[in-house]
Structures are given as structure tokens and as C-alpha cells.
Protein backbone atom coordinates (compact mmCIF):
# COMPACT_ATOMS: atom_id res chain seq x y z
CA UNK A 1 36.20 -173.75 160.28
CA UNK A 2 32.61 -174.20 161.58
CA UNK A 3 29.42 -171.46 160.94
CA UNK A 4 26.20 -171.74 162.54
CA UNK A 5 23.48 -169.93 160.25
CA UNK A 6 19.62 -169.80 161.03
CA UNK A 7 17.69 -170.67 158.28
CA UNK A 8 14.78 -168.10 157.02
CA UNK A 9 11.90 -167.72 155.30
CA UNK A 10 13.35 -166.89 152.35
CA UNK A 11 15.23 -170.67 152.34
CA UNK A 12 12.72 -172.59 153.08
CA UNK A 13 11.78 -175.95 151.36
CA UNK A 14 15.04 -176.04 149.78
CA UNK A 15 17.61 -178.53 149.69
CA UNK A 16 21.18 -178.05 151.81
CA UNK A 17 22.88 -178.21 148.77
CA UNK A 18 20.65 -175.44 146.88
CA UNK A 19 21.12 -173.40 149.53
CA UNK A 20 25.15 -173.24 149.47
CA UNK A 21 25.56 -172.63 146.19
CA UNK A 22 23.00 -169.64 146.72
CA UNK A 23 25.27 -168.63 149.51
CA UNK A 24 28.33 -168.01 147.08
CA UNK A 25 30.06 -171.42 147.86
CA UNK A 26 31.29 -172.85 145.01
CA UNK A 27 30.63 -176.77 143.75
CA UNK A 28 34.24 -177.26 145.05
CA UNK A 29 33.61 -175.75 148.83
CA UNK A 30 30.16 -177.93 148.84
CA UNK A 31 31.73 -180.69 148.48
CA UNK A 32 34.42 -180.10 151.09
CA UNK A 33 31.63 -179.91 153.37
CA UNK A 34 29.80 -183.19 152.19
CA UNK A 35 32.82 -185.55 151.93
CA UNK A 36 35.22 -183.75 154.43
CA UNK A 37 33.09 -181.86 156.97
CA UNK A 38 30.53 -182.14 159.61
CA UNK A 39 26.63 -180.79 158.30
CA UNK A 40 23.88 -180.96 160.87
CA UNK A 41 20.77 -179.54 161.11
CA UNK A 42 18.73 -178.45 164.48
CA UNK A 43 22.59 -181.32 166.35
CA UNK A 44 21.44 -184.15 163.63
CA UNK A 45 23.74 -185.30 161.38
CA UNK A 46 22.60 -184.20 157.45
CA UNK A 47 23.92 -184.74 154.20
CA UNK A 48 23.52 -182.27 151.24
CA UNK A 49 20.24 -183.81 150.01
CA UNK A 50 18.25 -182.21 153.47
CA UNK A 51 15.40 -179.93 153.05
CA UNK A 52 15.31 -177.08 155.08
CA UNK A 53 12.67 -175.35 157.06
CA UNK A 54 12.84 -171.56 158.30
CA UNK A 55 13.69 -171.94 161.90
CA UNK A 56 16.24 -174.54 160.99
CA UNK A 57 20.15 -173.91 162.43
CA UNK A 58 22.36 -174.94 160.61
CA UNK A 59 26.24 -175.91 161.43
CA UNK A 60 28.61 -176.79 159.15
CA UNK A 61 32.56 -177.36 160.14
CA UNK A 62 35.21 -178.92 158.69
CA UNK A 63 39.09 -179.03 159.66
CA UNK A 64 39.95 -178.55 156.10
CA UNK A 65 41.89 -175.02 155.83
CA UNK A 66 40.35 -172.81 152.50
CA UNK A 67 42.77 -171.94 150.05
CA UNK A 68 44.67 -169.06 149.04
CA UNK A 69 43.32 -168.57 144.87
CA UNK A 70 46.37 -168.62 142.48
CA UNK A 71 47.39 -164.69 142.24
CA UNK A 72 45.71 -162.90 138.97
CA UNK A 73 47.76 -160.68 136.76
CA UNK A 74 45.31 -157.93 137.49
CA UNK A 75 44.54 -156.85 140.92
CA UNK A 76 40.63 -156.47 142.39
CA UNK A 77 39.10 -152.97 142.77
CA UNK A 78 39.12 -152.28 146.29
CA UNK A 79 36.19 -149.48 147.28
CA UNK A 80 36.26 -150.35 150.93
CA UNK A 81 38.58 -152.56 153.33
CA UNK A 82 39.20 -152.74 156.92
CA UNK A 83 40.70 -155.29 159.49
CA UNK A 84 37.77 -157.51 158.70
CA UNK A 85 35.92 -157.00 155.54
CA UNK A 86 35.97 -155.38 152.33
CA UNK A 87 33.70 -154.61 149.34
CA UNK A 88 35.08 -154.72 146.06
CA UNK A 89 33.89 -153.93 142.15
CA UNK A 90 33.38 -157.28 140.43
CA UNK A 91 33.81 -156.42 136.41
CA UNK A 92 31.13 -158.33 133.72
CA UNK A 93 32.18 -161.64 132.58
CA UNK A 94 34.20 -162.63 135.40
CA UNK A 95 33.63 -165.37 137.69
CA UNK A 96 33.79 -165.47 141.32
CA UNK A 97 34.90 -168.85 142.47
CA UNK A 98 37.97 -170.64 140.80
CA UNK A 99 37.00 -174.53 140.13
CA UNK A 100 38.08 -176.67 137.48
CA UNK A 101 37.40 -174.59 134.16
CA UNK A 102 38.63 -171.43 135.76
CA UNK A 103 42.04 -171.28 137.97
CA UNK A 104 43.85 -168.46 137.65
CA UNK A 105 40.75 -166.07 136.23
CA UNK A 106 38.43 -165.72 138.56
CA UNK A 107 37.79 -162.12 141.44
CA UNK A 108 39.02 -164.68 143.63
CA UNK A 109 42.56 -164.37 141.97
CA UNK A 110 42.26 -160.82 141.64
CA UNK A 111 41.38 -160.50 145.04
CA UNK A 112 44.27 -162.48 146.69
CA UNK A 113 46.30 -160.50 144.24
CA UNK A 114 45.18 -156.97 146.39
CA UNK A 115 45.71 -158.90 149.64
CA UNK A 116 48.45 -161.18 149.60
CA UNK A 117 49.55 -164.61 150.66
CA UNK A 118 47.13 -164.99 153.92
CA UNK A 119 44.25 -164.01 151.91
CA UNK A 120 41.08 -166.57 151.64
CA UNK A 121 38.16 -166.22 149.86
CA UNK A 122 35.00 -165.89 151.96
CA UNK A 123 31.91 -164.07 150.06
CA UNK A 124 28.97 -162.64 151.48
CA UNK A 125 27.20 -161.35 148.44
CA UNK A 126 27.97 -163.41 145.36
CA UNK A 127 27.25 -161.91 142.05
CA UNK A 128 26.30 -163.78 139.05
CA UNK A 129 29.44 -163.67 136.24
CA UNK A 130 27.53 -161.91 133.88
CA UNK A 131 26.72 -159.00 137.03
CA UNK A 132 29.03 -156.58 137.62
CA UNK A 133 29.09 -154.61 140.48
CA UNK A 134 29.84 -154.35 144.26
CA UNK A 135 31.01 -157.27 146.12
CA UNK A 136 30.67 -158.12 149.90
CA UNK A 137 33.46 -159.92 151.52
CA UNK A 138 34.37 -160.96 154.83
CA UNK A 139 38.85 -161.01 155.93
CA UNK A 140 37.93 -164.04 158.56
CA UNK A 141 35.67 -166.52 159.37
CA UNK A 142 34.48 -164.79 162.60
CA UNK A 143 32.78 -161.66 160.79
CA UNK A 144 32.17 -164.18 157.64
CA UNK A 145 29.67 -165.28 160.33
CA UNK A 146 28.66 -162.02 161.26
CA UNK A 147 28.09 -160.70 157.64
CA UNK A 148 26.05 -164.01 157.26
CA UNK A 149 23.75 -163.26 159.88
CA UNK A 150 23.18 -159.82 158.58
CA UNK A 151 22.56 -161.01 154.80
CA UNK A 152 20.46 -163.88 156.33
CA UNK A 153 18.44 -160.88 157.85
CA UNK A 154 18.01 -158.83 154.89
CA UNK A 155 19.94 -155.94 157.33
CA UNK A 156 22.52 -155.44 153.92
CA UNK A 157 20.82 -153.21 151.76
CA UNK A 158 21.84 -153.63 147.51
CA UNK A 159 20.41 -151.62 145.00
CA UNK A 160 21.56 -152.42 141.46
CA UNK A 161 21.05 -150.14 138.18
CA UNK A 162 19.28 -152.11 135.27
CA UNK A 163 18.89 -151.43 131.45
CA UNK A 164 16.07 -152.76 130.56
CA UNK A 165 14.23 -153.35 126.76
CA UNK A 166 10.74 -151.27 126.06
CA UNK A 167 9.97 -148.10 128.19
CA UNK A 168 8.11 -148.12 131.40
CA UNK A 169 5.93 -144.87 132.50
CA UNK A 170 6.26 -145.22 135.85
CA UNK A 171 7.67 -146.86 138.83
CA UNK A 172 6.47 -149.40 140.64
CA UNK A 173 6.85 -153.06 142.64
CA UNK A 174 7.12 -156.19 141.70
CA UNK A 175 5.31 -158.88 143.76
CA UNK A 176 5.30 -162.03 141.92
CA UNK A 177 6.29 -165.73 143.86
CA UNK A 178 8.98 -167.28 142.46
CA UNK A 179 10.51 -170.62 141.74
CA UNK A 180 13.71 -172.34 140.72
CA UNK A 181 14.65 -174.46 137.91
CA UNK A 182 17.66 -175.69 138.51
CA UNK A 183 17.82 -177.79 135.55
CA UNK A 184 17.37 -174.95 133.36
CA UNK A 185 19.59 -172.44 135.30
CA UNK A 186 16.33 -170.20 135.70
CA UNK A 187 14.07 -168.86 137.82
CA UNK A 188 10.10 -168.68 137.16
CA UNK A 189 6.85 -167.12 138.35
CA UNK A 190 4.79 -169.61 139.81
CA UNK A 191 1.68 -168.64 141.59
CA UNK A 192 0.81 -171.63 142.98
CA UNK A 193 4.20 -172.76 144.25
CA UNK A 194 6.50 -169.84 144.07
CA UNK A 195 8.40 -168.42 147.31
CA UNK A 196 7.88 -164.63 147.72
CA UNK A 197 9.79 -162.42 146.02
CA UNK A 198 9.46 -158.67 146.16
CA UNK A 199 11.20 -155.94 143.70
CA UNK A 200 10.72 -152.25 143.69
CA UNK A 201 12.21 -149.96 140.83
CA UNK A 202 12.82 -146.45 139.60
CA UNK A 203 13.13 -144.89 136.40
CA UNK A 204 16.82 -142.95 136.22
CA UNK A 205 16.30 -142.59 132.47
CA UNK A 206 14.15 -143.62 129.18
CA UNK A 207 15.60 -143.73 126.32
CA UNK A 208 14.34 -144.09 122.49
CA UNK A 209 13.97 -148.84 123.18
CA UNK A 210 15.00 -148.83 126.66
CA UNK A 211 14.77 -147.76 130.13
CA UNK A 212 17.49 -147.43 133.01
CA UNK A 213 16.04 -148.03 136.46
CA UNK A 214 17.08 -148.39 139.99
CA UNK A 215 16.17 -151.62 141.06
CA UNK A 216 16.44 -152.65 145.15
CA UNK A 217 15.51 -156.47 146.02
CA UNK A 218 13.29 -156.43 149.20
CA UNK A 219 13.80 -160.17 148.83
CA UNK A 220 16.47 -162.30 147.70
CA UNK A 221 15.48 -164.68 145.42
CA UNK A 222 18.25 -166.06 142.87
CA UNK A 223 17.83 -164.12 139.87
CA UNK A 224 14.83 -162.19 141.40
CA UNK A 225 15.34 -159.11 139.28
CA UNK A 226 16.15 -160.69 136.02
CA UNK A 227 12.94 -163.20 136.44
CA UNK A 228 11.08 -160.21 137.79
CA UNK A 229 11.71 -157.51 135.01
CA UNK A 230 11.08 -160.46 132.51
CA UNK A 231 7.80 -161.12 133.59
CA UNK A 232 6.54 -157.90 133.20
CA UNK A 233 7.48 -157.52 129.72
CA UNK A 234 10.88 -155.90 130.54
CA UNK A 235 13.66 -158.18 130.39
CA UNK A 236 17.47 -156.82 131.06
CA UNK A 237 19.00 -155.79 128.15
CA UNK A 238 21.11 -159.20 126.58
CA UNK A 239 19.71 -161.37 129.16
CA UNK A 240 18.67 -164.03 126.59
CA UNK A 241 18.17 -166.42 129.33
CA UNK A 242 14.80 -164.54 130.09
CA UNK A 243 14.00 -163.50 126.77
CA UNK A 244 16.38 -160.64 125.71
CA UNK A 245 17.48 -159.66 122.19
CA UNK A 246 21.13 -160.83 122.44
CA UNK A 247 23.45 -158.07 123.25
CA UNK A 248 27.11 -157.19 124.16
CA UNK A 249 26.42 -158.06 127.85
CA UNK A 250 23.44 -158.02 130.57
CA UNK A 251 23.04 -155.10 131.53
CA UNK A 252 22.41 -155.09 135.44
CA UNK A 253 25.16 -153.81 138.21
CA UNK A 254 24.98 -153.81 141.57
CA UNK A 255 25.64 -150.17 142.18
CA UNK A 256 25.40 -149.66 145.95
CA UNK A 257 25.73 -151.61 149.29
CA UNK A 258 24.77 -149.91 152.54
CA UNK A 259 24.98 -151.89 156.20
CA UNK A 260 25.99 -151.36 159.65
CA UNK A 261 29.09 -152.11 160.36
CA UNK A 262 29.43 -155.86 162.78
CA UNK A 263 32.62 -154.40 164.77
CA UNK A 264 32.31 -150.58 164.93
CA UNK A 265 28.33 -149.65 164.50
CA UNK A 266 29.22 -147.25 162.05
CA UNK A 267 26.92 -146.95 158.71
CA UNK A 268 28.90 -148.27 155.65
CA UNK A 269 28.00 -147.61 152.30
CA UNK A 270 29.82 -147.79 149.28
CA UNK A 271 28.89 -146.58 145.52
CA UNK A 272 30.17 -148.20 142.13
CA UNK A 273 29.86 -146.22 138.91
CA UNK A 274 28.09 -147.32 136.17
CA UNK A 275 28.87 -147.96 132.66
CA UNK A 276 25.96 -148.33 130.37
């Protein structure tokens, strides 16, 4: 397997191994790469610990073959599939990648349950387990690199549907930097540091302690909208991580995808209900 990705804006200053994890691998696939692959940066050898500029190409290959996830007892929910990708609805509390703690109960089960034996797991657009929603995936490593390129580009368009605590008059933008602590599992506004992050939103609906919005990420920032919406005294309902009364579950789902299509040109764009 080798992919060569270009390294933007959006990643730069952090480390190698940051960045995987933010592309969906798991801690498992990272360290396939570190102790059985090939990682360089611009042809120079790197390990996982390299921090990466914007302009930066990246190749990483390894001769190790992925696996096919242990079949689930429940099958994924397939909205869109093809000869070379798909786009599925992840439910709440589920977990993309199996590792250690989960084997057999992860959307990477499900998903090799709706595909079969030659299926392997290769994400585009990872969602948090406590986001539901649409999920991006690529059928072989060839448009996995395509779909890369595109996401890398900001050329795959999500909007997600948020439930939010208070009620907002208006809609509006959100422009704040951002930062990550990793330690904490968070991400924070900071000013002086931050990388640029930009969120717009839309009120669908207020109701009598909350309103439901359309939120679309101009940016992609790891946990842009929940730090975002937090920050301006609106944090996702049950998102306690950012300040949330505790609830049943966070309530944000990535309700739409829209790009064109790597193979055919054609405009693809798929819609997930919501329920909340």
C-alpha cells in the first residue's frame, strides 16, 4: 500500500502522528506505518514524531496487507455505493476503528458485514463515536487516494445538524483560531496560537432551552464545531466535554455530504435523517 498526500494549511505545525489519527487511522494502522512501513517527508526518511509544514508531501507505504474487521451481527447502513466508494450512516455510540477494547463492535464490523470477505476498511471522513451521521469511504486504495486529495482540498462539502443549549436570534459565523490539547482530548480557542478555524450556522428551529441549527465547517479543525458552539456560549447538547449539562447523547449528526465524483464527474450527494 503506499499514498502520497500534500500537506495543507490546515495541518500545519503538527506532528506526523497527530495528523493520522486526524485522518481516521486508528492507533493500530499508525503504528503499522511506524514499525512496519516506509514514512518520508518531501524523499527523507521520517518517523511519527515529524512536524509538518503546508507544502509538505507526504508518502507513506508499507507491504503489510489491511485487514478484513471481524463481521458484526448487524450490518452498516448503506446510502450510497459504487465500484469504488460508498457513504454510509454511522449510528451514536459506535466506534469506527476496531483496536484492542473494541473487536467485533465497531462500523468497521458492520461494514465488512454489508460487503463481504474482500472488504477493507479505508475512511475518508471519520466521525467521532459519539457523532452520528454520514460516513465517507473509499472500496480501494487507488480512490482512497483520490478521496484524500479531495478532503485534503476542502472539495467534500459536510454539513451536520446540531442541538445546541440556550437560543440564538440569528445566524451567523464563527471565526475563532483554534488549538489542540491532546492531553485533554479537547480543542481550545487560542488567539495567539490557534490555527484558523471557520464555522457558519443556521437556525432550523428554537425551541423553549435549545436551538437546532445547520452547521457547515469551512475548515476542518478536530472538534471545530463542538469547540466553536462552546465558545460562544452554545455548547452541543450533552457534550460535557465542552461544558454541556449531561444528557442522553451529543447531539450533533453529520446530515449531508456533497462532492464530485473522482471516476465519473458526476455530483454526489447523499442526505441522512435526523433524530433529535
Amino acid at each position: 500500500m503506499k499514498l502520497i498526500l500534500n500537506i495543507t494549511e490546515q495541518h500545519d505545525g503538527i506532528s506526523l502522528r497527530q495528523y493520522l489519527l486526524q485522518q481516521g487511522y486508528s492507533t493500530t494502522q499508525v503504528k503499522r506505518f511506524k514499525y512496519g512501513g516506509v514514512m518520508t517527508v518531501n524523499g527523507k526518511p521520517v518517523t511519527v514524531t515529524q512536524i509538518l509544514k503546508a507544502g509538505d508531501t507526504l508518502t507513506l507505504a508499507t507491504d503489510e496487507r489491511l485487514e478484513t474487521p471481524v463481521f458484526a451481527s448487524t450490518p452498516a447502513e448503506i446510502l450510497f455505493a459504487d465500484n469504488y466508494l460508498y457513504i454510509a450512516n454511522k449510528p451514536y455510540g459506535v466506534p469506527i476503528h476496531p483496536d484492542r477494547a473494541h473487536k467485533t463492535d465497531t462500523f468497521g464490523n458492520m461494514l465488512a458485514t454489508s460487503f463481504g470477505n474482500s472488504f477493507q476498511l479505508r475512511i475518508i471522513t471519520r466521525l467521532d463515536k459519539t457523532t452520528s451521521g454520514l460516513v465517507l469511504g473509499a472500496l480501494d486504495e487507488v480512490t482512497a487516494q483520490k478521496l484524500n486529495a479531495l478532503q485534503q482540498s476542502h472539495t467534500i462539502a459536510k454539513s451536520y445538524v446540531a442541538l445546541v443549549e440556550g437560543q440564538l436570534e440569528a445566524d451567523g459565523e464563527i471565526t475563532l483560531p483554534l488549538t489542540r490539547l491532546d492531553s485533554q482530548n479537547k480543542t481550545v480557542v487560542d488567539v495567539e496560537q490557534g490555527k484558523n478555524a471557520h464555522t457558519v450556522y443556521q437556525i432550523r428551529e428554537t425551541r423553549s432551552s435549545t436551538t437546532l441549527l445547520t452547521v457547515t465547517p469551512v475548515t476542518g479543525r478536530t472538534h471545530q464545531i463542538r469547540a466553536h458552539l462552546a465558545a460562544i456560549g452554545h455548547p452541543i447538547v450533552g457534550d460535557t466535554l465542552y461544558g454541556a449539562k449531561a444528557g442522553e447523547r451529543i447531539m450533533l449528526h453529520c446530515q449531508q455530504l456533497a462532492f464530485t465524483h473522482p471516476y465519473t464527474g458526476e455530483q454526489v450527494q447523499v442526505t441522512a435523517p435526523v433524530e433529535f
